[in-house]
N, C-alpha and C. Protein backbone atom coordinates (compact mmCIF):
# COMPACT_ATOMS: atom_id res chain seq x y z
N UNK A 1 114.09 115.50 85.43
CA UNK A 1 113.15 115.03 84.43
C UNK A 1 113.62 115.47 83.04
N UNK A 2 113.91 114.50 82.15
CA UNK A 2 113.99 114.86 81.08
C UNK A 2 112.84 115.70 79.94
N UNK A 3 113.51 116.83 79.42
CA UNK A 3 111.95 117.88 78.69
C UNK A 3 111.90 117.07 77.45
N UNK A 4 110.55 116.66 77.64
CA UNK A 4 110.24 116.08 76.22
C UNK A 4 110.66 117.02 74.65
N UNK A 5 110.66 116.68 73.18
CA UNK A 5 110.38 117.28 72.33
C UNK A 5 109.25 117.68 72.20
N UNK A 6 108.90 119.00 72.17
CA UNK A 6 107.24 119.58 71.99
C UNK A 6 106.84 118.73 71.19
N UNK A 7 107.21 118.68 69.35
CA UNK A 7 106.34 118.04 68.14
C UNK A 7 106.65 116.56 69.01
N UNK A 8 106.83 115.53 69.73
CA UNK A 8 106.49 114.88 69.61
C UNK A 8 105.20 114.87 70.98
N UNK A 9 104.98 115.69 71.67
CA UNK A 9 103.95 115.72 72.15
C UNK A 9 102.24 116.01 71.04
N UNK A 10 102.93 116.46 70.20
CA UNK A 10 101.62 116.76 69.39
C UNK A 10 100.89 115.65 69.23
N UNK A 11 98.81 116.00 69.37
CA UNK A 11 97.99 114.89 69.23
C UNK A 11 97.28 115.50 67.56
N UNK A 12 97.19 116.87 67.45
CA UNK A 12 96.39 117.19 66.83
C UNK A 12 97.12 118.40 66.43
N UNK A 13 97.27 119.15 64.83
CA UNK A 13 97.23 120.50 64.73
C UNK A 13 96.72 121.17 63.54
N UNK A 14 95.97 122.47 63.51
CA UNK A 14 95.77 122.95 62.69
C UNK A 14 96.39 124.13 62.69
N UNK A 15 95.64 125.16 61.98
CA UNK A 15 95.90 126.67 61.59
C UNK A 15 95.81 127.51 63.10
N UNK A 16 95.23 127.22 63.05
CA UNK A 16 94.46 127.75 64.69
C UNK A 16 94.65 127.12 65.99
N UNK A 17 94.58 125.64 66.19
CA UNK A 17 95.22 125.63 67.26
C UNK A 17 96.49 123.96 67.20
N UNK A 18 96.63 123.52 68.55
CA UNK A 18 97.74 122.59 68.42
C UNK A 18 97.15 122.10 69.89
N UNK A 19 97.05 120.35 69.80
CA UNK A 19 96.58 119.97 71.10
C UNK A 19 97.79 119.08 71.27
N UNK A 20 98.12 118.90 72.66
CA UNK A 20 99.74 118.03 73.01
C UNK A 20 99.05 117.45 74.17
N UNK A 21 99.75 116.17 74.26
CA UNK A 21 99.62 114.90 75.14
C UNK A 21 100.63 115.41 76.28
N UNK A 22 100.28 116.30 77.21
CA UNK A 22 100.60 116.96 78.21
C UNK A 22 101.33 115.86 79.40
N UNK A 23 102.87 116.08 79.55
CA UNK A 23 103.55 114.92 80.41
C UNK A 23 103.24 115.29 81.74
N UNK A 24 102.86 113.89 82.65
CA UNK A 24 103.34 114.59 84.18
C UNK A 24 104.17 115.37 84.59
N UNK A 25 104.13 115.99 85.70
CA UNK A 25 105.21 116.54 86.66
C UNK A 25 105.73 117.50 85.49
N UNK A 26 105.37 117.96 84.16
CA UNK A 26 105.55 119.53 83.77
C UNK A 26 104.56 120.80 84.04
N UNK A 27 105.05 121.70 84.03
CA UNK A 27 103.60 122.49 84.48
C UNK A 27 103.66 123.39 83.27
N UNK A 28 102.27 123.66 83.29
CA UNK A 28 101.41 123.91 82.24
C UNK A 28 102.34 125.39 81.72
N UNK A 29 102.04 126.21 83.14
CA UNK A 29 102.64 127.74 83.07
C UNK A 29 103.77 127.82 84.02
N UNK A 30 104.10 129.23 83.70
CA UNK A 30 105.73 129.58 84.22
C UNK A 30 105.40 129.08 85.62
N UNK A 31 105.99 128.06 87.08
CA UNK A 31 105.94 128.56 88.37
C UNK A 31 106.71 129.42 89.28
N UNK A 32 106.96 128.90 90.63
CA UNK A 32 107.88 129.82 91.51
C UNK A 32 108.98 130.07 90.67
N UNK A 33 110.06 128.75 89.79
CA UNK A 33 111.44 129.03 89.13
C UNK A 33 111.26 129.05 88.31
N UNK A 34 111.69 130.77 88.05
CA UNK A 34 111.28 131.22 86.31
C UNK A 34 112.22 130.44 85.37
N UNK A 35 112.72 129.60 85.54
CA UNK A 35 114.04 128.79 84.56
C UNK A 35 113.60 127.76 84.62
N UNK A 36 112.66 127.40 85.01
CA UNK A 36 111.93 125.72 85.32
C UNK A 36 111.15 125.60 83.37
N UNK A 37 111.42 124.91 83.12
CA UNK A 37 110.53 124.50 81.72
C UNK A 37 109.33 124.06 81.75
N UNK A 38 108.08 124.63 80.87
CA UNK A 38 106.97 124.53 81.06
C UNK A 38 106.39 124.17 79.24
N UNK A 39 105.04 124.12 79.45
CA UNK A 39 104.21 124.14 78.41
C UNK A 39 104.48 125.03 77.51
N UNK A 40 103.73 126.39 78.26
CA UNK A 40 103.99 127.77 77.59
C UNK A 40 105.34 127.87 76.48
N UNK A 41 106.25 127.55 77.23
CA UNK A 41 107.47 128.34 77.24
C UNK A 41 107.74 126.62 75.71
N UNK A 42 107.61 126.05 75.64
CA UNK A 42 108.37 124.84 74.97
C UNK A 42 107.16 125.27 73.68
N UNK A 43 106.09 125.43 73.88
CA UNK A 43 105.06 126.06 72.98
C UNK A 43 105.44 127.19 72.21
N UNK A 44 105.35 128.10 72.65
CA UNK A 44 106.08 129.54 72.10
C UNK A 44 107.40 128.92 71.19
N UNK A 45 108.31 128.48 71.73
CA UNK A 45 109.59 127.87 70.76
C UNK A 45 109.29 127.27 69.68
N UNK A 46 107.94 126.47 69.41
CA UNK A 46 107.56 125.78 68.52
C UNK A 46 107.01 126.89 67.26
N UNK A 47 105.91 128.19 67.98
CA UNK A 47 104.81 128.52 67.61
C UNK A 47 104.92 130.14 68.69
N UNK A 48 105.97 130.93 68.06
CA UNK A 48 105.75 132.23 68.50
C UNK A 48 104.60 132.71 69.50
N UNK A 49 103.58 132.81 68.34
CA UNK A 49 102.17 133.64 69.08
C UNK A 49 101.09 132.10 69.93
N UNK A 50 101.72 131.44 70.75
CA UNK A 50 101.01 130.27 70.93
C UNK A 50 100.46 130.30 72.13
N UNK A 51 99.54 130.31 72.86
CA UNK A 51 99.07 130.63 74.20
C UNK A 51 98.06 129.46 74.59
N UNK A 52 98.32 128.93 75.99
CA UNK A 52 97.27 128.11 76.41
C UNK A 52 96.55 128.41 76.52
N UNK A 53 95.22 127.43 76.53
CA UNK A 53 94.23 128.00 76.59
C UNK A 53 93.67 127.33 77.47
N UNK A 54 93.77 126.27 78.48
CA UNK A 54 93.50 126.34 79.82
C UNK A 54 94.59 125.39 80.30
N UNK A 55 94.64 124.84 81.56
CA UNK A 55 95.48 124.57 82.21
C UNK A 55 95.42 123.18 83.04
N UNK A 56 96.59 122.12 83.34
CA UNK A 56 96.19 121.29 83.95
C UNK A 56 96.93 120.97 84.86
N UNK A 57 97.50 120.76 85.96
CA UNK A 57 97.88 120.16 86.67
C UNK A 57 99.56 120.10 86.84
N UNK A 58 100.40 120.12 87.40
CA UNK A 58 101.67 119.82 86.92
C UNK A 58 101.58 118.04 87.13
N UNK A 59 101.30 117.27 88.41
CA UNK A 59 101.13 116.21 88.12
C UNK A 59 99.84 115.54 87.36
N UNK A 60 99.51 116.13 86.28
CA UNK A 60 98.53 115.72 85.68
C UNK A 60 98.87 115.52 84.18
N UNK A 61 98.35 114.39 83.38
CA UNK A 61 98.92 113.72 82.02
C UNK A 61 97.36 114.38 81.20
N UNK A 62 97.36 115.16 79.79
CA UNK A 62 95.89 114.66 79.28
C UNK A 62 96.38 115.59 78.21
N UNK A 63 95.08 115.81 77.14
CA UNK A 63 95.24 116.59 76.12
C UNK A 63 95.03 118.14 76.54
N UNK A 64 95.64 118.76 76.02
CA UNK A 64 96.01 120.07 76.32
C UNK A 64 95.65 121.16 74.83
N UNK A 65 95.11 122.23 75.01
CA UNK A 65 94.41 123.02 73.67
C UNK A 65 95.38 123.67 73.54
N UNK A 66 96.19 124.35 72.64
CA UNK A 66 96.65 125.87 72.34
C UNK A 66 96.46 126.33 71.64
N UNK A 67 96.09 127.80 71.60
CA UNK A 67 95.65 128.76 70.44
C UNK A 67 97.02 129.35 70.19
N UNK A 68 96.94 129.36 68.60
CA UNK A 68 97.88 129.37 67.70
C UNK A 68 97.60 131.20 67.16
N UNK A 69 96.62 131.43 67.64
CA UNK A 69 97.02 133.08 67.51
C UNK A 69 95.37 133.70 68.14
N UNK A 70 95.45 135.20 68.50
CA UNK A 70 94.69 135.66 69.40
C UNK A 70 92.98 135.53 69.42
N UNK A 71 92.62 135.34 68.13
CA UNK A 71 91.21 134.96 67.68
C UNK A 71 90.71 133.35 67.95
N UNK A 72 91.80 132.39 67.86
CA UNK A 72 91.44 130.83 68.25
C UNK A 72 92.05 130.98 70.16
N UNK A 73 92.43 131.45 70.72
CA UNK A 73 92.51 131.88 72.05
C UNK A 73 90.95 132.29 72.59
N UNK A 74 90.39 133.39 72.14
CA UNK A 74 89.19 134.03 72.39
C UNK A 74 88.15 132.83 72.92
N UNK A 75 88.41 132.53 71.40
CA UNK A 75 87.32 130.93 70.96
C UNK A 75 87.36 130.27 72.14
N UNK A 76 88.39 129.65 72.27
CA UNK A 76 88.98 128.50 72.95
C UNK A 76 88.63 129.14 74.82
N UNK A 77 88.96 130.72 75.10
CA UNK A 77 88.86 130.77 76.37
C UNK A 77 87.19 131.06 76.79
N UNK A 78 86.09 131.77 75.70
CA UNK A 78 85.05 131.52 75.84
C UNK A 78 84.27 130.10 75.64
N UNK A 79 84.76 129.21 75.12
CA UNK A 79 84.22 128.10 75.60
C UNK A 79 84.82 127.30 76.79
N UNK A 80 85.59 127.31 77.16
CA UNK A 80 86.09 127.10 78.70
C UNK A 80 85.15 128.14 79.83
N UNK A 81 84.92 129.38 79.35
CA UNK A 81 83.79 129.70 80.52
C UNK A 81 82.63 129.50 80.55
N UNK A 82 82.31 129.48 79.73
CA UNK A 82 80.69 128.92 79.60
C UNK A 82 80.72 127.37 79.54
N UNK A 83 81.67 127.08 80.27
CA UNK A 83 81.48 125.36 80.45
C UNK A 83 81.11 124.35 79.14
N UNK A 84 81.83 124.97 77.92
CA UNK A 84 81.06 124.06 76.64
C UNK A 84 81.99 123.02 76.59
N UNK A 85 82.93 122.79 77.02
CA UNK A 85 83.64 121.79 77.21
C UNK A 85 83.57 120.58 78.26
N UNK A 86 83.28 119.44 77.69
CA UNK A 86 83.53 118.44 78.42
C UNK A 86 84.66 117.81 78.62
N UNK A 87 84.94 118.01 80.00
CA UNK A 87 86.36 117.49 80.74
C UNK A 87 85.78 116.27 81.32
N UNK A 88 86.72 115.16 81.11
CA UNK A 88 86.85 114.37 81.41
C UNK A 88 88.47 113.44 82.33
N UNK A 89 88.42 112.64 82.77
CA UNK A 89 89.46 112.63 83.98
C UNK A 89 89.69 111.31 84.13
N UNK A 90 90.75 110.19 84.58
CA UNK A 90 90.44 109.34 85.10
C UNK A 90 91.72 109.19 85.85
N UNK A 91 91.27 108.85 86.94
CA UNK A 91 92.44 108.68 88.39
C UNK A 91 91.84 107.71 89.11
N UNK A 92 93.59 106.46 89.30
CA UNK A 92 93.59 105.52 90.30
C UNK A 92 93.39 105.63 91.72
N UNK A 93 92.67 105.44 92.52
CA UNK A 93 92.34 105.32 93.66
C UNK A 93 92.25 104.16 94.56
N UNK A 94 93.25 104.42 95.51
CA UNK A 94 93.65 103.50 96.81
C UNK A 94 92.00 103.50 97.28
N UNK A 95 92.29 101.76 97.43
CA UNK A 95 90.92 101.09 97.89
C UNK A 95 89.40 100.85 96.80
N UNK A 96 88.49 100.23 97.00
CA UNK A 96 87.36 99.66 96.39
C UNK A 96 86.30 101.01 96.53
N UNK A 97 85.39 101.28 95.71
CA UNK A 97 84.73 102.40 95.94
C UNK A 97 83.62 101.84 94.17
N UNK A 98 82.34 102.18 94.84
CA UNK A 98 81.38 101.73 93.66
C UNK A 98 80.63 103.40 93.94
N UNK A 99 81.15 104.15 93.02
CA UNK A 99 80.37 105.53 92.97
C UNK A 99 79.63 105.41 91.83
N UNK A 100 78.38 105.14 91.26
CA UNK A 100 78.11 104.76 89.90
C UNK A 100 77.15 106.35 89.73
N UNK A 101 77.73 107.60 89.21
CA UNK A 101 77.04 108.82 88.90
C UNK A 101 77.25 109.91 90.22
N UNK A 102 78.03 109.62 91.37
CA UNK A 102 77.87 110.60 92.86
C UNK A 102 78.52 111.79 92.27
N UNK A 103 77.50 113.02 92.80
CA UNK A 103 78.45 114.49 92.36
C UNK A 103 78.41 114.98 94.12
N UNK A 104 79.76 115.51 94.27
CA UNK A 104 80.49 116.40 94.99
C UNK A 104 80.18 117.61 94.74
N UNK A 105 79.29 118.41 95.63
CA UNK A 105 79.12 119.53 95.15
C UNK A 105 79.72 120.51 96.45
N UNK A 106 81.10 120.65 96.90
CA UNK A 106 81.47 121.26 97.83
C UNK A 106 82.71 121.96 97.43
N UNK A 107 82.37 123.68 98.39
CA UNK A 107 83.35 125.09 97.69
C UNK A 107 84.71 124.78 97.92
N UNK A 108 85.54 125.05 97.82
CA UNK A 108 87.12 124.68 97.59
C UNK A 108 87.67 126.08 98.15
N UNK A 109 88.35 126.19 99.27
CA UNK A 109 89.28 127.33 99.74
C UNK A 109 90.58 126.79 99.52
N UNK A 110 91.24 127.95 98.67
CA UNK A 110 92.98 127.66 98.68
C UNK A 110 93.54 128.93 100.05
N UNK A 111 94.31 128.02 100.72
CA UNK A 111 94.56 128.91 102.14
C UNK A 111 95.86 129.68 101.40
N UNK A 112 96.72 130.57 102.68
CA UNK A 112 97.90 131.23 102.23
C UNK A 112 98.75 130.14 101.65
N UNK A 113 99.22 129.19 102.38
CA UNK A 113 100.19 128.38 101.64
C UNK A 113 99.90 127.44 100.54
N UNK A 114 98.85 127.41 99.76
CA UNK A 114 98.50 126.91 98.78
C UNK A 114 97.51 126.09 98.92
N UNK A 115 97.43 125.33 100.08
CA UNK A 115 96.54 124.23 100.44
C UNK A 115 95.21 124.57 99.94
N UNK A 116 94.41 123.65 98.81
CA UNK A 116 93.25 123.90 98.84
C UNK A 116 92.63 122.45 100.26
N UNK A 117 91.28 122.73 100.13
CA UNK A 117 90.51 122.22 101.34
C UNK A 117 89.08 122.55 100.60
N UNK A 118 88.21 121.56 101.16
CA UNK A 118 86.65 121.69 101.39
C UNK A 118 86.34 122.89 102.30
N UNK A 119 85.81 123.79 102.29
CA UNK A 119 85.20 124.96 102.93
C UNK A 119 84.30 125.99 102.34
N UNK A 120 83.54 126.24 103.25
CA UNK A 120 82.34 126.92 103.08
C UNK A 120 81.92 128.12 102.78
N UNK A 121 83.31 128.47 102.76
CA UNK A 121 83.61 129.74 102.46
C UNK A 121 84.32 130.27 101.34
N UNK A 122 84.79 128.85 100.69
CA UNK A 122 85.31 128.98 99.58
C UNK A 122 84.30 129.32 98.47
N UNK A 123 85.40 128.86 97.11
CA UNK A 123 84.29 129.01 95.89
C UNK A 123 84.04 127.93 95.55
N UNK A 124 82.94 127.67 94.81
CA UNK A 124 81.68 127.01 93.89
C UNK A 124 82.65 125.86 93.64
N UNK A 125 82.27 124.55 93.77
CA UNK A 125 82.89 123.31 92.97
C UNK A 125 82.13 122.28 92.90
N UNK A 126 82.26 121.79 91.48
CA UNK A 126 80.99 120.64 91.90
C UNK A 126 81.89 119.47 90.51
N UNK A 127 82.44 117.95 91.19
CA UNK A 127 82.38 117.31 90.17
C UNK A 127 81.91 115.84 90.45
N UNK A 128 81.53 115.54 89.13
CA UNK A 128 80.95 113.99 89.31
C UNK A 128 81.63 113.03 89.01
N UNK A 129 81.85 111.73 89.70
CA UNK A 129 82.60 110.69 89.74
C UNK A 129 81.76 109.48 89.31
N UNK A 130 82.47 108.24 88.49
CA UNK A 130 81.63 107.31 88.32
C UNK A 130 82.50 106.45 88.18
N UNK A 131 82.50 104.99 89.02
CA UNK A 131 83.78 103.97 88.37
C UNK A 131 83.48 103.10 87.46
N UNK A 132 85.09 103.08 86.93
CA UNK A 132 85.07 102.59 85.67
C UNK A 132 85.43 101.10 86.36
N UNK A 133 86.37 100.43 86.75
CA UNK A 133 86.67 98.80 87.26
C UNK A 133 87.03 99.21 88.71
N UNK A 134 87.20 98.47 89.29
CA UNK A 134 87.53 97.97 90.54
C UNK A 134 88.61 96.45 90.29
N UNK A 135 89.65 97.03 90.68
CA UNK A 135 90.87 95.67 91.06
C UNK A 135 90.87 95.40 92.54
N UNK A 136 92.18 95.11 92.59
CA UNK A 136 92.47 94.16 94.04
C UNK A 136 92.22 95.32 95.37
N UNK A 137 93.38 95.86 95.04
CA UNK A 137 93.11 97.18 95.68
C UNK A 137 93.11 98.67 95.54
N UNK A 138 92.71 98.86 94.53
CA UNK A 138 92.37 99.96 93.49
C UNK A 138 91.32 100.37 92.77
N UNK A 139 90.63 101.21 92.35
CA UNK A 139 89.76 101.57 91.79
C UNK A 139 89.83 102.84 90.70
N UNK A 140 89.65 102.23 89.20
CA UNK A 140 89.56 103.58 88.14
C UNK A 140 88.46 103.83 88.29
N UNK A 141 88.52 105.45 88.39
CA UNK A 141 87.44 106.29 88.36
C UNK A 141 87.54 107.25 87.34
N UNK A 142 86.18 107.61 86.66
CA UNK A 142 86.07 108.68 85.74
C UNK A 142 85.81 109.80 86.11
N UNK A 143 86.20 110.99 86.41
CA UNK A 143 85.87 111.78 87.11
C UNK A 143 85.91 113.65 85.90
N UNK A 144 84.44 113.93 86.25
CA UNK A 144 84.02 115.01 85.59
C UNK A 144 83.82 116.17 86.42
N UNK A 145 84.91 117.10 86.19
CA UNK A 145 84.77 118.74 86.55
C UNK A 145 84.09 119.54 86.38
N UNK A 146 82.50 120.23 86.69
CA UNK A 146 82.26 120.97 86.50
C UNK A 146 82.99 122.36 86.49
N UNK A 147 83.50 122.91 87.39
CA UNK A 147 84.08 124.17 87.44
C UNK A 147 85.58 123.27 87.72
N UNK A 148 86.31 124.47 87.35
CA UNK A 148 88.37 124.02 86.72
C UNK A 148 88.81 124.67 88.41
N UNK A 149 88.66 124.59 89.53
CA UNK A 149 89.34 124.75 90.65
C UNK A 149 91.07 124.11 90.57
N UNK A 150 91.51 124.77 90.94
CA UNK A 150 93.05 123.96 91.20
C UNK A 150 92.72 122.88 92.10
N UNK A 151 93.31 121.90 91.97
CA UNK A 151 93.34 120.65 92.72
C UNK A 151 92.02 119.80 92.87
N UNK A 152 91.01 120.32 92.52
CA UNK A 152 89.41 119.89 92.44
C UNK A 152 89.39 118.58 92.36
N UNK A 153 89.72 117.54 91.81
CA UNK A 153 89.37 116.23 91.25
C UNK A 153 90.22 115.60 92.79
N UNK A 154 91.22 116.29 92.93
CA UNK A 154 91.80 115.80 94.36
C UNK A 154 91.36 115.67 95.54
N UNK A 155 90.85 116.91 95.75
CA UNK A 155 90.54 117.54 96.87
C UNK A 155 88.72 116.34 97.36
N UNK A 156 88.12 116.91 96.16
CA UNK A 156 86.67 116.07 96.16
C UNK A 156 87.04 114.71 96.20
N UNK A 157 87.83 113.84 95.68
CA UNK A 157 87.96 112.88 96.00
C UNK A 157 88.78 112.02 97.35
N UNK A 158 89.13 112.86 97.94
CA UNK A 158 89.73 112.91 99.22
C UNK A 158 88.57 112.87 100.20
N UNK A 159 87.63 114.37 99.77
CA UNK A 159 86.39 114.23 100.69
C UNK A 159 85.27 112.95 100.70
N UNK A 160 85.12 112.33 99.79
CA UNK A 160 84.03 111.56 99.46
C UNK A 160 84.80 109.81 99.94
């Protein structure tokens, strides 16, 4: 995969932070190969003191926050816990499906080998789905995260 230029990922920047149009199949933070190129790491090159401030997906495309120094971090990671952020989502889905408002409210266990799963024993997940069109054999859906689980929008939509 070719590594994009960071500035031309840029959507938005100020003093404080810098939002980037986040490519598939990069991941956000360092993974297993510490030599693998990431967000973080192409961030920092741009912007020394630059830290994400939450995280998405490696196969996942969207706008992405970074705090540009430790006080717009704070900001940025207390409103990610107190849920003041509205996340929003939209993923193609194999087959016809008319969900108009359905929330998924089921816990998410990630096992030893990574696998998350629906289980009861997991933690707290709850997101709501609503479609946007229906094609031939496909369906866009809008899909809203309450809680940021790894794989969540997947996983729930697998179950439902």
């Amino acid at each position: 995969m070719k590594i994009p230029d960071f500035k031309d990922l840029i959507l938005f920047e100020n003093s404080d932070y810098i939002v980037i149009n986040k490519p598939p199949y990069l991941a956000t933070l360092e993974d297993r190969t510490l030599f693998s190129s990431n967000i973080l790491r192409l961030a920092k090159e741009y912007d020394p003191d630059a830290q994400v401030g939450h995280r998405l997906d490696k196969e996942t495309s969207g706008a992405l926050a970074i705090a540009r120094n430790p006080e717009a971090y704070r900001h940025l990671a207390m409103q990610f816990e107190a849920r003041e952020v509205d996340k929003i989502y939209h993923a193609v889905v194999w087959g016809l499906h008319d969900y108009d408002g359905i929330a998924v409210d089921r816990n998410l266990l990630t096992n030893a080998k990574g696998i998350v799963k629906v289980d009861r024993t997991g933690k707290s997940a709850l997101t709501f789905f609503r479609t946007i069109a229906s094609y031939r054999h496909h369906t866009l859906m809008e899909c809203k995260p309450v809680t940021g689980r790894m794989h969540q929008i997947r996983v729930h939509l697998a179950y439902v």
